[in-house]
PDB file of N, CA and C in Angstrom:
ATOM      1  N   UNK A   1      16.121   0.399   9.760  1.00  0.00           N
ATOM      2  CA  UNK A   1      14.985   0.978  10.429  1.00  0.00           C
ATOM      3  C   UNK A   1      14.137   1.779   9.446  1.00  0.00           C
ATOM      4  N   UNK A   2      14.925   2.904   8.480  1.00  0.00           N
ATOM      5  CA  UNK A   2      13.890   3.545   7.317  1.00  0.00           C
ATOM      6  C   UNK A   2      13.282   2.200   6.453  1.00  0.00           C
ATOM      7  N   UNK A   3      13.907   0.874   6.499  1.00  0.00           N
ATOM      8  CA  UNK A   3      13.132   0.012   5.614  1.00  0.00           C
ATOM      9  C   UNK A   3      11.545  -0.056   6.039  1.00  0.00           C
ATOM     10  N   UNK A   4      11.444  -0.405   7.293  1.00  0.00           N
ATOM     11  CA  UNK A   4      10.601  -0.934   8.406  1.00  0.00           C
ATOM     12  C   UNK A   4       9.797   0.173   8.426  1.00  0.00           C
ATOM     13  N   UNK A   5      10.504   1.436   8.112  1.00  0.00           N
ATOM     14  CA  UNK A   5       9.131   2.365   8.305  1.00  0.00           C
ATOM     15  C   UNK A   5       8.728   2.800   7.020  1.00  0.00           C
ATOM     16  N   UNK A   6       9.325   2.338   6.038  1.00  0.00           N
ATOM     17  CA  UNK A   6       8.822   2.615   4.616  1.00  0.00           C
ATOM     18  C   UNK A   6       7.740   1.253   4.371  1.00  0.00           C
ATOM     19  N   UNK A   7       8.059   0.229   4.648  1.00  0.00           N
ATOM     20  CA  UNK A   7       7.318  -0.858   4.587  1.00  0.00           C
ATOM     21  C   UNK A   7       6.371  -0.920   5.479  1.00  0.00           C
ATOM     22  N   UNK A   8       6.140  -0.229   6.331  1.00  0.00           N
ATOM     23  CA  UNK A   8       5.086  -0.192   7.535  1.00  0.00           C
ATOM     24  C   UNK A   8       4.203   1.195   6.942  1.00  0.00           C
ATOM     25  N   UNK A   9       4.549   2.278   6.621  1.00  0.00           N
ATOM     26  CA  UNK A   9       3.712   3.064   5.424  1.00  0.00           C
ATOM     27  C   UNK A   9       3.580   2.727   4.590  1.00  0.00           C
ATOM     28  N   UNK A  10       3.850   2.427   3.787  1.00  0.00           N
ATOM     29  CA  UNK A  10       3.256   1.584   2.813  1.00  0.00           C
ATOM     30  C   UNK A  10       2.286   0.796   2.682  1.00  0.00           C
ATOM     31  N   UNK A  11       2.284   0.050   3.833  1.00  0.00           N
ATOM     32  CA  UNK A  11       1.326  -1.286   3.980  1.00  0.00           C
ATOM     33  C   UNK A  11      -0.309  -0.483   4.764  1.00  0.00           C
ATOM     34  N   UNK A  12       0.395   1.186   5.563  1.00  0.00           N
ATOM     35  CA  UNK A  12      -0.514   1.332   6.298  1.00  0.00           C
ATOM     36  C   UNK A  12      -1.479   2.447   4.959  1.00  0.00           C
ATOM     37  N   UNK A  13      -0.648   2.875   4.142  1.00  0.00           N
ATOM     38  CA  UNK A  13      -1.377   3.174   2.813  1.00  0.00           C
ATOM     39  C   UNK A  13      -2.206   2.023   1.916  1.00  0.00           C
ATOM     40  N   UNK A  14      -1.651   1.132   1.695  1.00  0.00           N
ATOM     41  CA  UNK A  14      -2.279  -0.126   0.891  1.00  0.00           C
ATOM     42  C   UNK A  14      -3.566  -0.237   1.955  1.00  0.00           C
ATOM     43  N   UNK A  15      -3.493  -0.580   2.997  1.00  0.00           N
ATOM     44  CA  UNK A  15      -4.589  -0.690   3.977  1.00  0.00           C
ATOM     45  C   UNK A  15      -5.691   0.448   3.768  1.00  0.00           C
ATOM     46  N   UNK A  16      -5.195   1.728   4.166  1.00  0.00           N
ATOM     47  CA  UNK A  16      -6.521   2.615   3.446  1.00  0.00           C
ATOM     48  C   UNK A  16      -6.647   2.675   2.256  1.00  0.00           C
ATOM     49  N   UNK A  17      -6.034   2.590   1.183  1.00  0.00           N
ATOM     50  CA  UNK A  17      -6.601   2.605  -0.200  1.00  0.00           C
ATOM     51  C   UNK A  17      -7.359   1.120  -0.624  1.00  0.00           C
ATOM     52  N   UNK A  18      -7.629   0.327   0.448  1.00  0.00           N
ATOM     53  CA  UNK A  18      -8.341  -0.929  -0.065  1.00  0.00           C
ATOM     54  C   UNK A  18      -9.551  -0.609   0.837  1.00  0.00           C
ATOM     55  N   UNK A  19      -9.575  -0.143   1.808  1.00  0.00           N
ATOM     56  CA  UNK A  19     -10.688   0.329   2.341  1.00  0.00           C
ATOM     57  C   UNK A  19     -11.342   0.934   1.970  1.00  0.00           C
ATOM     58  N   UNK A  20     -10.573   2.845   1.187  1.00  0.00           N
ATOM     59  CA  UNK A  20     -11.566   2.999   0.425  1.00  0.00           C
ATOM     60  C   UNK A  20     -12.401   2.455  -0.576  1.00  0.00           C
ATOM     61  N   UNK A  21     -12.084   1.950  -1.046  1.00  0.00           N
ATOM     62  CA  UNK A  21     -12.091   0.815  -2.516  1.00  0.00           C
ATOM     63  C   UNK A  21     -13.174   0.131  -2.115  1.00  0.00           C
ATOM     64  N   UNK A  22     -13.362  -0.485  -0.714  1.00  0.00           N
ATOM     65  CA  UNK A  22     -14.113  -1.493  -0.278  1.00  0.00           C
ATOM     66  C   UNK A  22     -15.359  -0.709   0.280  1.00  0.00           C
ATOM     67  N   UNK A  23     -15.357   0.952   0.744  1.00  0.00           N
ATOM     68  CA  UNK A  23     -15.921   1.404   1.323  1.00  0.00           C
ATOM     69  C   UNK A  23     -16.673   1.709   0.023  1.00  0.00           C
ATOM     70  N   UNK A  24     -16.335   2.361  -1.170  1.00  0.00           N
ATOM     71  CA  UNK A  24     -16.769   2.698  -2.670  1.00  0.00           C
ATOM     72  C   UNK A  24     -17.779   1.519  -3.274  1.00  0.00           C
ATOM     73  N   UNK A  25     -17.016   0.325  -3.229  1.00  0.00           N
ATOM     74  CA  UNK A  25     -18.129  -1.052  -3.486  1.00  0.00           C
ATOM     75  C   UNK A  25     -19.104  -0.926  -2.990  1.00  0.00           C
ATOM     76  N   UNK A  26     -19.310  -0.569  -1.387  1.00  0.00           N
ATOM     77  CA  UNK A  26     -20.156  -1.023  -0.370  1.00  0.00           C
ATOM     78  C   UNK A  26     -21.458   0.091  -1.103  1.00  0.00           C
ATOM     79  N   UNK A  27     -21.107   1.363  -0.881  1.00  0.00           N
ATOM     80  CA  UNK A  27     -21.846   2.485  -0.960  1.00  0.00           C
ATOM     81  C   UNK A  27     -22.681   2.271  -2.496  1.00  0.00           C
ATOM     82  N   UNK A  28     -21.712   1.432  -3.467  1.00  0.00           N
ATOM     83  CA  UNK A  28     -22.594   1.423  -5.051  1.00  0.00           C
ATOM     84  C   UNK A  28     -23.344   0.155  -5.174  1.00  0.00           C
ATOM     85  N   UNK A  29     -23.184  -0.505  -4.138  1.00  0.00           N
ATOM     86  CA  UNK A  29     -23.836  -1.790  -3.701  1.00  0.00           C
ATOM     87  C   UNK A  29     -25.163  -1.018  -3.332  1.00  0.00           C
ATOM     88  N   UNK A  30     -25.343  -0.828  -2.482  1.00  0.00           N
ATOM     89  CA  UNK A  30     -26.440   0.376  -1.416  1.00  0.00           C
ATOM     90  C   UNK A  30     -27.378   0.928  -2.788  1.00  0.00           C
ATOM     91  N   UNK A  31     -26.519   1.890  -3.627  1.00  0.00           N
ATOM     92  CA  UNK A  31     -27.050   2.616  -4.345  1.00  0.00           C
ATOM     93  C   UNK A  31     -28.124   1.616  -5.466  1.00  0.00           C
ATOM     94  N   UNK A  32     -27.393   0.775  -5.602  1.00  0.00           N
ATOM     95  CA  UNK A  32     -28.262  -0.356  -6.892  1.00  0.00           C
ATOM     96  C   UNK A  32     -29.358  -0.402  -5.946  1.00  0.00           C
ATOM     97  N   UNK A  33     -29.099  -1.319  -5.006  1.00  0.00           N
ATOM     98  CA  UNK A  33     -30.228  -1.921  -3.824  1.00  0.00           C
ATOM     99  C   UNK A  33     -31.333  -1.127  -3.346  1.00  0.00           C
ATOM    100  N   UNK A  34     -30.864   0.265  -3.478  1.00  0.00           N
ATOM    101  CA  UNK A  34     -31.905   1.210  -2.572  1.00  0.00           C
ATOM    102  C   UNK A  34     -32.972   1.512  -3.739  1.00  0.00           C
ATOM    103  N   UNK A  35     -31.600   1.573  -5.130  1.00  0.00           N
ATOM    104  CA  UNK A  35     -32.626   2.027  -6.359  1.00  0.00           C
ATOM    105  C   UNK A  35     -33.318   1.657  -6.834  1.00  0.00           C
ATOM    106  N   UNK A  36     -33.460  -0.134  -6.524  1.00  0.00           N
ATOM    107  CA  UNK A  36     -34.415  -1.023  -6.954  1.00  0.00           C
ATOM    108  C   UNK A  36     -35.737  -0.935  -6.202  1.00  0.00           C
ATOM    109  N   UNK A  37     -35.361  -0.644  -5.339  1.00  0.00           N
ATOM    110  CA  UNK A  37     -36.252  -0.885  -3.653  1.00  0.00           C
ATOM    111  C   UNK A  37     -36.955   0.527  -3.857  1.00  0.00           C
ATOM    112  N   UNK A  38     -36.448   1.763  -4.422  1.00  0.00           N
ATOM    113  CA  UNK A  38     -37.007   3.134  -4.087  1.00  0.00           C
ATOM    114  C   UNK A  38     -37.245   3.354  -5.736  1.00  0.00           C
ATOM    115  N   UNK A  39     -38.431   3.760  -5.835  1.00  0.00           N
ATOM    116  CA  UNK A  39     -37.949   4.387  -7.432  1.00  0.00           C
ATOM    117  C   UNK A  39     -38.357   6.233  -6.896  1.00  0.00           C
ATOM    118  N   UNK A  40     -39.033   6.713  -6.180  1.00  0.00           N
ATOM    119  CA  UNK A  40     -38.935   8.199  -5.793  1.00  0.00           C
ATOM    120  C   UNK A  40     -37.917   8.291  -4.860  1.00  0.00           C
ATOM    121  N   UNK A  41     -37.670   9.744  -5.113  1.00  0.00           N
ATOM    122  CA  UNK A  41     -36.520  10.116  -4.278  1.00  0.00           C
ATOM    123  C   UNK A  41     -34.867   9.550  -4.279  1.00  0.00           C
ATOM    124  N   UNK A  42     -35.062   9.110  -5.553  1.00  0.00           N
ATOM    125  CA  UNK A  42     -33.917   8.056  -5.856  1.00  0.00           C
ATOM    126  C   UNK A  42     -32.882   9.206  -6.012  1.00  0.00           C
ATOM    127  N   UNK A  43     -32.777  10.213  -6.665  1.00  0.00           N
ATOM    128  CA  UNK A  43     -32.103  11.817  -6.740  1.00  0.00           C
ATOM    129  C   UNK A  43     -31.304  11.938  -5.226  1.00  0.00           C
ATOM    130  N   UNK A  44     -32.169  12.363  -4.548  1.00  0.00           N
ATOM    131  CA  UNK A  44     -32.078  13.082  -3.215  1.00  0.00           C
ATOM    132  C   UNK A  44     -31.034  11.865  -2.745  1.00  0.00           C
ATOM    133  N   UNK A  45     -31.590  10.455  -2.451  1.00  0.00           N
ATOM    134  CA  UNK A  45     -30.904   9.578  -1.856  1.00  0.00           C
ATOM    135  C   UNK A  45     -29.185   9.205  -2.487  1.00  0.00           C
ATOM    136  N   UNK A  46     -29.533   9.438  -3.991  1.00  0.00           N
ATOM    137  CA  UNK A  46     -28.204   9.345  -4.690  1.00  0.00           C
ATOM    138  C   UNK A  46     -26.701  10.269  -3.844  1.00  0.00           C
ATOM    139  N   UNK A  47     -27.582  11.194  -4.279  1.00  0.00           N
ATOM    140  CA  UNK A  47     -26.849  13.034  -3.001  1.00  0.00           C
ATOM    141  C   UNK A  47     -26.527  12.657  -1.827  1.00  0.00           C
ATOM    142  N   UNK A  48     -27.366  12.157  -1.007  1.00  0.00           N
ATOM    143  CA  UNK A  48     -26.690  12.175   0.075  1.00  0.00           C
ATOM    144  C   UNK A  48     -25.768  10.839   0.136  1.00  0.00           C
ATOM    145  N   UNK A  49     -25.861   9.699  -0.765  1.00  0.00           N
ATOM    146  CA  UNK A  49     -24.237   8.905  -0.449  1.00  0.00           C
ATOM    147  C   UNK A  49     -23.585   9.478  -1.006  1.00  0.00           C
ATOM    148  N   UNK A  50     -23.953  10.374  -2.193  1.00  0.00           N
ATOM    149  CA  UNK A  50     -22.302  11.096  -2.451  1.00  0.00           C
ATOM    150  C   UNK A  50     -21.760  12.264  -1.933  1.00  0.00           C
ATOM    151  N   UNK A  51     -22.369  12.950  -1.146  1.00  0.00           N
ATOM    152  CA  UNK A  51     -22.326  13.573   0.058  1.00  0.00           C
ATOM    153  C   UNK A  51     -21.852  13.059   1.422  1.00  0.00           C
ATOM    154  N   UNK A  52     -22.016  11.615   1.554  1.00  0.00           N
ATOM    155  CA  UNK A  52     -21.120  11.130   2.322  1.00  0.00           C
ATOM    156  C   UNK A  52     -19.728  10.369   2.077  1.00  0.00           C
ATOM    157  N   UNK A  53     -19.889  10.146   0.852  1.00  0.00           N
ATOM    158  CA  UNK A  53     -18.705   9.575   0.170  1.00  0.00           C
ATOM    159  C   UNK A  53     -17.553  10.665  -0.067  1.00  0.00           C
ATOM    160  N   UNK A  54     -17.867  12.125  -0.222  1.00  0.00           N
ATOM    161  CA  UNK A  54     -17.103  13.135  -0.091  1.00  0.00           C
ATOM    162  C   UNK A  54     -16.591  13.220   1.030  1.00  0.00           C
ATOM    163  N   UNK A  55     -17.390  13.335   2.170  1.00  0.00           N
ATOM    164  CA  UNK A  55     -16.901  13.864   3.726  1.00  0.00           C
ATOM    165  C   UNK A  55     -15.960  12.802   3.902  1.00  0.00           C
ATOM    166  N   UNK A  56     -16.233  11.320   3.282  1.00  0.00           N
ATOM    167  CA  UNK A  56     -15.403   9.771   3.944  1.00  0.00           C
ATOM    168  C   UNK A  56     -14.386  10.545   3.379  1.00  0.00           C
ATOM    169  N   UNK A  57     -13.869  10.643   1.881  1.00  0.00           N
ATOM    170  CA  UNK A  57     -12.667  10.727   1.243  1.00  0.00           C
ATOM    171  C   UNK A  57     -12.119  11.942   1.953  1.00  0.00           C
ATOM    172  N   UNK A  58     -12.461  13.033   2.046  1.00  0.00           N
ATOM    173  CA  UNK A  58     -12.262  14.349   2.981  1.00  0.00           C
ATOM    174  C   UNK A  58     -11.343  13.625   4.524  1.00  0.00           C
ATOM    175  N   UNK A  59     -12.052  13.088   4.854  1.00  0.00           N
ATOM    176  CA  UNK A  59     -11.709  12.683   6.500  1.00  0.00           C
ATOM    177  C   UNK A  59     -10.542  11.517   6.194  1.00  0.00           C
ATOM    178  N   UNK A  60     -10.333  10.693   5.117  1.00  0.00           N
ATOM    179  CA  UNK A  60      -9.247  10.068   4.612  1.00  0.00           C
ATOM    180  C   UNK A  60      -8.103  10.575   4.357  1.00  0.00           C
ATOM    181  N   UNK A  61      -8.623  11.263   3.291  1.00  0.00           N
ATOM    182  CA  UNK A  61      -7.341  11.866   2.405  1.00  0.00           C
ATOM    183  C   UNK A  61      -6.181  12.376   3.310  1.00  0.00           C
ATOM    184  N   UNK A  62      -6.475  13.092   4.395  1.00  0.00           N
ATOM    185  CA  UNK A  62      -5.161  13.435   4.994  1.00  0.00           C
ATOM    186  C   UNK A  62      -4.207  12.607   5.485  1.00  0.00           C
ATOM    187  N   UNK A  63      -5.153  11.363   6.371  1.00  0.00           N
ATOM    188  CA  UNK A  63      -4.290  10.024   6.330  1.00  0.00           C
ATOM    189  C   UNK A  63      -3.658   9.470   4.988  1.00  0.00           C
ATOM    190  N   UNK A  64      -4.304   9.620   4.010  1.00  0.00           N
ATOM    191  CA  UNK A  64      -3.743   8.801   2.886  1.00  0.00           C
ATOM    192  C   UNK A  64      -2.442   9.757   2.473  1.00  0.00           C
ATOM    193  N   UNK A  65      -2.371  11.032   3.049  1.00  0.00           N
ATOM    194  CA  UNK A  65      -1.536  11.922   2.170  1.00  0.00           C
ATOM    195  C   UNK A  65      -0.562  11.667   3.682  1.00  0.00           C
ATOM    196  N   UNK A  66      -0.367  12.286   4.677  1.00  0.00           N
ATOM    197  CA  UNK A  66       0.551  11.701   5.938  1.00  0.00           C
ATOM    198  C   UNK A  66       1.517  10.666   5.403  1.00  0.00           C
ATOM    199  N   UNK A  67       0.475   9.407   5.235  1.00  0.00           N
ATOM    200  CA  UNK A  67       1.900   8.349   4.968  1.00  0.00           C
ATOM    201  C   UNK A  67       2.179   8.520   3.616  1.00  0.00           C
ATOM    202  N   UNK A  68       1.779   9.199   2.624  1.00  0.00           N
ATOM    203  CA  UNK A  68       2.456   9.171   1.615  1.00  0.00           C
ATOM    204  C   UNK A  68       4.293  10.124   1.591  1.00  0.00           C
ATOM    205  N   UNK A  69       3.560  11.297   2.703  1.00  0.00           N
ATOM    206  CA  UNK A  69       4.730  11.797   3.026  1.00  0.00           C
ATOM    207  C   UNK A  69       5.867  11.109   3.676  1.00  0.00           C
ATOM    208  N   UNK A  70       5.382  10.595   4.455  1.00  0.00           N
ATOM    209  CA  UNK A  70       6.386   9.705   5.622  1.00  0.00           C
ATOM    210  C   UNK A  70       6.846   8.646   4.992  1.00  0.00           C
ATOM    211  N   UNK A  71       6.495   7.858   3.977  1.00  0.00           N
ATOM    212  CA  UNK A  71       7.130   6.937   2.417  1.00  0.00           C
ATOM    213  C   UNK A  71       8.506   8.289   2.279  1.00  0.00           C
ATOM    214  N   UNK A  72       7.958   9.550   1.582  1.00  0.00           N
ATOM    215  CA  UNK A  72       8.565  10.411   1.122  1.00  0.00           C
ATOM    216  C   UNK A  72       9.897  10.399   1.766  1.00  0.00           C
ATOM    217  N   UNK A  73       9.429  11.119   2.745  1.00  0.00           N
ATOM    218  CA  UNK A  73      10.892  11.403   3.669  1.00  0.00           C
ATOM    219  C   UNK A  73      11.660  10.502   4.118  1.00  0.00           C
ATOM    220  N   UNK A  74      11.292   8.996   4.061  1.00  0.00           N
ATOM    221  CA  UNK A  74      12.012   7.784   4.139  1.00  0.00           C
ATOM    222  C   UNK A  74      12.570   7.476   2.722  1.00  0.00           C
ATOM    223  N   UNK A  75      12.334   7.580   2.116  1.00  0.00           N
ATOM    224  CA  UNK A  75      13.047   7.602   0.612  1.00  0.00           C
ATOM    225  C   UNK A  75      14.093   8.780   0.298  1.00  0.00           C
ATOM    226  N   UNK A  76      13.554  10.165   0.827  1.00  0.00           N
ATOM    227  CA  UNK A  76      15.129  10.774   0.458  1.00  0.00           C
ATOM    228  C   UNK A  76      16.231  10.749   1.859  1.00  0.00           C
ATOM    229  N   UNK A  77      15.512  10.044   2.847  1.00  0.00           N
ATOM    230  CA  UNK A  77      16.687   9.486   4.005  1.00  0.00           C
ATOM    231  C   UNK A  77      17.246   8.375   3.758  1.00  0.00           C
ATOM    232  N   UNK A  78      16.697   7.666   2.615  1.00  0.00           N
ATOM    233  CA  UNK A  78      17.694   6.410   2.309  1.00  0.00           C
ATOM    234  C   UNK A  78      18.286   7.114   1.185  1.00  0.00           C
ATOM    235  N   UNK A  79      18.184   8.160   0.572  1.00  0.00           N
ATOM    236  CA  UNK A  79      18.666   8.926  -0.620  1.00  0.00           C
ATOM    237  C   UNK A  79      20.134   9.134  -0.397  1.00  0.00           C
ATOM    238  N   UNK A  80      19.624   9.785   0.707  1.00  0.00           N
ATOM    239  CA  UNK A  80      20.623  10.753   1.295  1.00  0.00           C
ATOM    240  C   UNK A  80      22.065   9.918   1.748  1.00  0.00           C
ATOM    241  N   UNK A  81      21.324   8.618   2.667  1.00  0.00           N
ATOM    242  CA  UNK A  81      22.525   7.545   2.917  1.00  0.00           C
ATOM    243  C   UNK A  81      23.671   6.884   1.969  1.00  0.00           C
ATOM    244  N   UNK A  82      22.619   6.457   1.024  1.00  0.00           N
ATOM    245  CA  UNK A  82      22.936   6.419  -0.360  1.00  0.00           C
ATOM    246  C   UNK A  82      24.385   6.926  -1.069  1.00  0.00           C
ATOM    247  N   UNK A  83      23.803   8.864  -1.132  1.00  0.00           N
ATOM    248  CA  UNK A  83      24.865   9.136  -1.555  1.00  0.00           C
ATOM    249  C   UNK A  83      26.127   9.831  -0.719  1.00  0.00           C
ATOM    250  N   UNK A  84      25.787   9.408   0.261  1.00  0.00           N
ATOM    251  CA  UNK A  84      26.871   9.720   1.848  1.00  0.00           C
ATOM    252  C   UNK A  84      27.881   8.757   1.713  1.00  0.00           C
ATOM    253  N   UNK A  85      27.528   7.293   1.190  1.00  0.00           N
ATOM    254  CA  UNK A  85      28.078   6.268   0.900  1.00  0.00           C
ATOM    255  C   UNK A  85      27.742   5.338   0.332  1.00  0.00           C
ATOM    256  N   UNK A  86      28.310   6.022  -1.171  1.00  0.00           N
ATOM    257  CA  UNK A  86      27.860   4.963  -2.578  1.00  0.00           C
ATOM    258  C   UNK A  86      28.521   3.770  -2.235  1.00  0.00           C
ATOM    259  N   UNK A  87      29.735   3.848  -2.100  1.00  0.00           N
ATOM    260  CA  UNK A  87      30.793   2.674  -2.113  1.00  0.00           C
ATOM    261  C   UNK A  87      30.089   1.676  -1.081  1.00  0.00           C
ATOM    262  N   UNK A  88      29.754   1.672  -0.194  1.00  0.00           N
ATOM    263  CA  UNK A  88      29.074   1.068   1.439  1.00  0.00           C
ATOM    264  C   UNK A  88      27.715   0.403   0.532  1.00  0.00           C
ATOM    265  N   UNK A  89      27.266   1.572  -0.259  1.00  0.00           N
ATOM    266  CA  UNK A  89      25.698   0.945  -0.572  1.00  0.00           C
ATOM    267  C   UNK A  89      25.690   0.109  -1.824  1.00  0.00           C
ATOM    268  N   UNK A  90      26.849   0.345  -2.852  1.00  0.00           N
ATOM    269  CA  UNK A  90      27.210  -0.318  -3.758  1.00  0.00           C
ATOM    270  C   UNK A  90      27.397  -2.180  -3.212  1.00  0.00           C
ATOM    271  N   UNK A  91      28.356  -2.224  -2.132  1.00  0.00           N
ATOM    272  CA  UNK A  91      28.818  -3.253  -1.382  1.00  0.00           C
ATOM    273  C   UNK A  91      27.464  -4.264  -1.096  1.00  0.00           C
ATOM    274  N   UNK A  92      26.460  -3.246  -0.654  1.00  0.00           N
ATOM    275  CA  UNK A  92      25.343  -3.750   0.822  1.00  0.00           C
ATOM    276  C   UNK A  92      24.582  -4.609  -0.431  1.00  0.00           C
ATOM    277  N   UNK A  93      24.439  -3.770  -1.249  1.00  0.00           N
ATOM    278  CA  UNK A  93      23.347  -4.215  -2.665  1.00  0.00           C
ATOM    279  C   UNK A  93      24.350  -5.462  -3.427  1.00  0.00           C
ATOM    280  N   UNK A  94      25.077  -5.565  -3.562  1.00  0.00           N
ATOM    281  CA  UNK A  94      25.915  -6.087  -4.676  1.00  0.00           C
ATOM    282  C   UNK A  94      26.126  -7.727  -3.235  1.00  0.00           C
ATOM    283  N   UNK A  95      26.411  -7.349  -2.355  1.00  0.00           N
ATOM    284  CA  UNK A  95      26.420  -8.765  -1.019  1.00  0.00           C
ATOM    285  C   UNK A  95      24.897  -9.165  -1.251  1.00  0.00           C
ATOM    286  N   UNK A  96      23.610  -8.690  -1.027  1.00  0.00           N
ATOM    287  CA  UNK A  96      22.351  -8.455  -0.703  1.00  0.00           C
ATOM    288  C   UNK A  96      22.083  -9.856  -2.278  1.00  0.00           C
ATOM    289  N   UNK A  97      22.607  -9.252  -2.981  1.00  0.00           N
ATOM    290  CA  UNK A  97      22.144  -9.663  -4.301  1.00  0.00           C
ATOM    291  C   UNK A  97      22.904 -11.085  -4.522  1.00  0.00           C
ATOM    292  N   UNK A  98      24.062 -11.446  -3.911  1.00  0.00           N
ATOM    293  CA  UNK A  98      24.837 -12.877  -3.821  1.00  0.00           C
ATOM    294  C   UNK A  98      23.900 -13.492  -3.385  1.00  0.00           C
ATOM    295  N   UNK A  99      23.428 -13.356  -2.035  1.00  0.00           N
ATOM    296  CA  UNK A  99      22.968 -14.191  -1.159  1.00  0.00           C
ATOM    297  C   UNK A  99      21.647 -14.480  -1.751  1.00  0.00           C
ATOM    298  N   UNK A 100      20.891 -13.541  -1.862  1.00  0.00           N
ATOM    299  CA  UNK A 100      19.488 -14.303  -2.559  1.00  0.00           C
ATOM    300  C   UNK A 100      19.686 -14.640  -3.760  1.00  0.00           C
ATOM    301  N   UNK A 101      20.590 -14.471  -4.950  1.00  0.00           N
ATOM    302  CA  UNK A 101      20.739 -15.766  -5.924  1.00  0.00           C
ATOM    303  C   UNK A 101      21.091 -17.040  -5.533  1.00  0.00           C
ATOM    304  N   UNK A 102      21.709 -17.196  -4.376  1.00  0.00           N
ATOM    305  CA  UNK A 102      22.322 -18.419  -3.790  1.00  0.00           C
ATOM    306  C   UNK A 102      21.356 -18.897  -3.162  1.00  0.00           C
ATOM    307  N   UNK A 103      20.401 -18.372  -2.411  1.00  0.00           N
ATOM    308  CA  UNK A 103      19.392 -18.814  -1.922  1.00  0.00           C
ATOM    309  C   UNK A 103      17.829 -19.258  -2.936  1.00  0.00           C
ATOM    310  N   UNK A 104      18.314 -18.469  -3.957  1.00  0.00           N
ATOM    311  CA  UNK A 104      17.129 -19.034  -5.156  1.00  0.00           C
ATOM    312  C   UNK A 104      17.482 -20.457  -5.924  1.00  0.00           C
ATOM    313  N   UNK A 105      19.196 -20.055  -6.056  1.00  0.00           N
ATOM    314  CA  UNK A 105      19.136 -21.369  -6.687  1.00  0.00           C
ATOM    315  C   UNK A 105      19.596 -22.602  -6.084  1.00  0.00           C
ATOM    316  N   UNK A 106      19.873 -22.420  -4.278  1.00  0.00           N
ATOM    317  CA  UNK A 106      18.890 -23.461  -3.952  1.00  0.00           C
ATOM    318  C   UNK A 106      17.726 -24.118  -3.942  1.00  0.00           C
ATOM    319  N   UNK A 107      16.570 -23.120  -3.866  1.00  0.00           N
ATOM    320  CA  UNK A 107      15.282 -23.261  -4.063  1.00  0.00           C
ATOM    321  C   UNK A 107      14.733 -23.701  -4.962  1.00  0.00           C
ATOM    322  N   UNK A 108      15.590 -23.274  -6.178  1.00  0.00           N
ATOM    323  CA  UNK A 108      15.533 -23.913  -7.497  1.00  0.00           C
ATOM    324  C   UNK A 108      15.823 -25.428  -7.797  1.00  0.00           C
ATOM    325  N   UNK A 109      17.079 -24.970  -7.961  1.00  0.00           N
ATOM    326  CA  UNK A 109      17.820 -26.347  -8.273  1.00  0.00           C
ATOM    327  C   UNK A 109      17.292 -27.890  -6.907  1.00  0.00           C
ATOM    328  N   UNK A 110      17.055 -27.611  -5.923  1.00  0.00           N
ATOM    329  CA  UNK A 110      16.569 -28.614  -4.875  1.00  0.00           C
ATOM    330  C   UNK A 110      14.974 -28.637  -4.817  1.00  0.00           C
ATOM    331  N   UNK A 111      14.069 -28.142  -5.470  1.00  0.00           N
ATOM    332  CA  UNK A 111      13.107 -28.096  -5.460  1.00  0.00           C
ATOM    333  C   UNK A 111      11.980 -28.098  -4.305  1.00  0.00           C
ATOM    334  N   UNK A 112      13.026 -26.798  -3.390  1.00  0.00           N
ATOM    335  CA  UNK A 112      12.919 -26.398  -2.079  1.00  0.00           C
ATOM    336  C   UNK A 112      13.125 -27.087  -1.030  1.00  0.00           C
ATOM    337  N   UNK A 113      13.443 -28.571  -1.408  1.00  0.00           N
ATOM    338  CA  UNK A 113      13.878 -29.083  -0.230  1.00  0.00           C
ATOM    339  C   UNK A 113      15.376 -28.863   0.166  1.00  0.00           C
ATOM    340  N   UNK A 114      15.452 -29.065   1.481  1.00  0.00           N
ATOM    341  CA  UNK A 114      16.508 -28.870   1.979  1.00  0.00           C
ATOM    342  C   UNK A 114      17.641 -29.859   2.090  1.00  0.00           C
ATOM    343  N   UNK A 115      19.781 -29.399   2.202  1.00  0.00           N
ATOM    344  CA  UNK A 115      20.576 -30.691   2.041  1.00  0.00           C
ATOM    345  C   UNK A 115      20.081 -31.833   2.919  1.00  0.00           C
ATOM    346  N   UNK A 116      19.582 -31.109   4.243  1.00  0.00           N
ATOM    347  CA  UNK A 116      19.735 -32.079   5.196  1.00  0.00           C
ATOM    348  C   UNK A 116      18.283 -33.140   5.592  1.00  0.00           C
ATOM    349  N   UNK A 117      18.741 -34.573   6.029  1.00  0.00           N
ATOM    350  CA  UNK A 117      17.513 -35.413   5.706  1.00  0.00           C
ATOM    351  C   UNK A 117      16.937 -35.386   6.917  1.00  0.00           C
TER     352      UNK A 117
END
């Protein structure tokens, strides 16, 4: 279950940090376009997208920082499991790790097809 919610923050971080990213493109897209289109007031107009590009990251950042925490605290709860029971997690990892070599080098060696016709 901490996998599922580390992998579900995670993904819900990757999701806003591509947004911003995409939201950053959009806004320097704007800025070329407006600057071609405006040559006065090009100053003032600059200011206010980066005046809104502040408030966006402002009104983000706490989401972006939330799941970074909630990653956090799912990492020292698998920490913690961890060292509650090395021997158990030694086992889980060391089984974990049979099976997908066995399953690669099926994939491998059969060239993903399967025994059966």
């Amino acid at each position: 279950m901490s996998d599922q919610l580390m992998e579900t923050s995670q993904a819900k971080i990757e999701a806003l940090e591509a947004k911003i990213l995409e939201l950053e493109a959009k806004l320097e897209a704007q800025v070329q376009e407006t600057g071609e289109e405006l040559h006065g007031g090009r100053a003032a107009l600059i200011g206010n997208i980066k005046n809104g590009a502040e408030r966006l990251y402002k009104d983000v950042s706490p989401l972006v920082e939330r799941y970074k925490e909630e990653q956090d605290e799912v990492l020292r709860a698998v920490g913690a499991k961890i060292c509650e029971h090395p021997f158990v997690s030694v086992a889980a990892a060391f089984g974990t790790g049979l099976i997908l070599a066995k399953l690669l080098e099926n994939r491998v060696c059969n060239g993903g097809r399967s025994h059966r016709s």
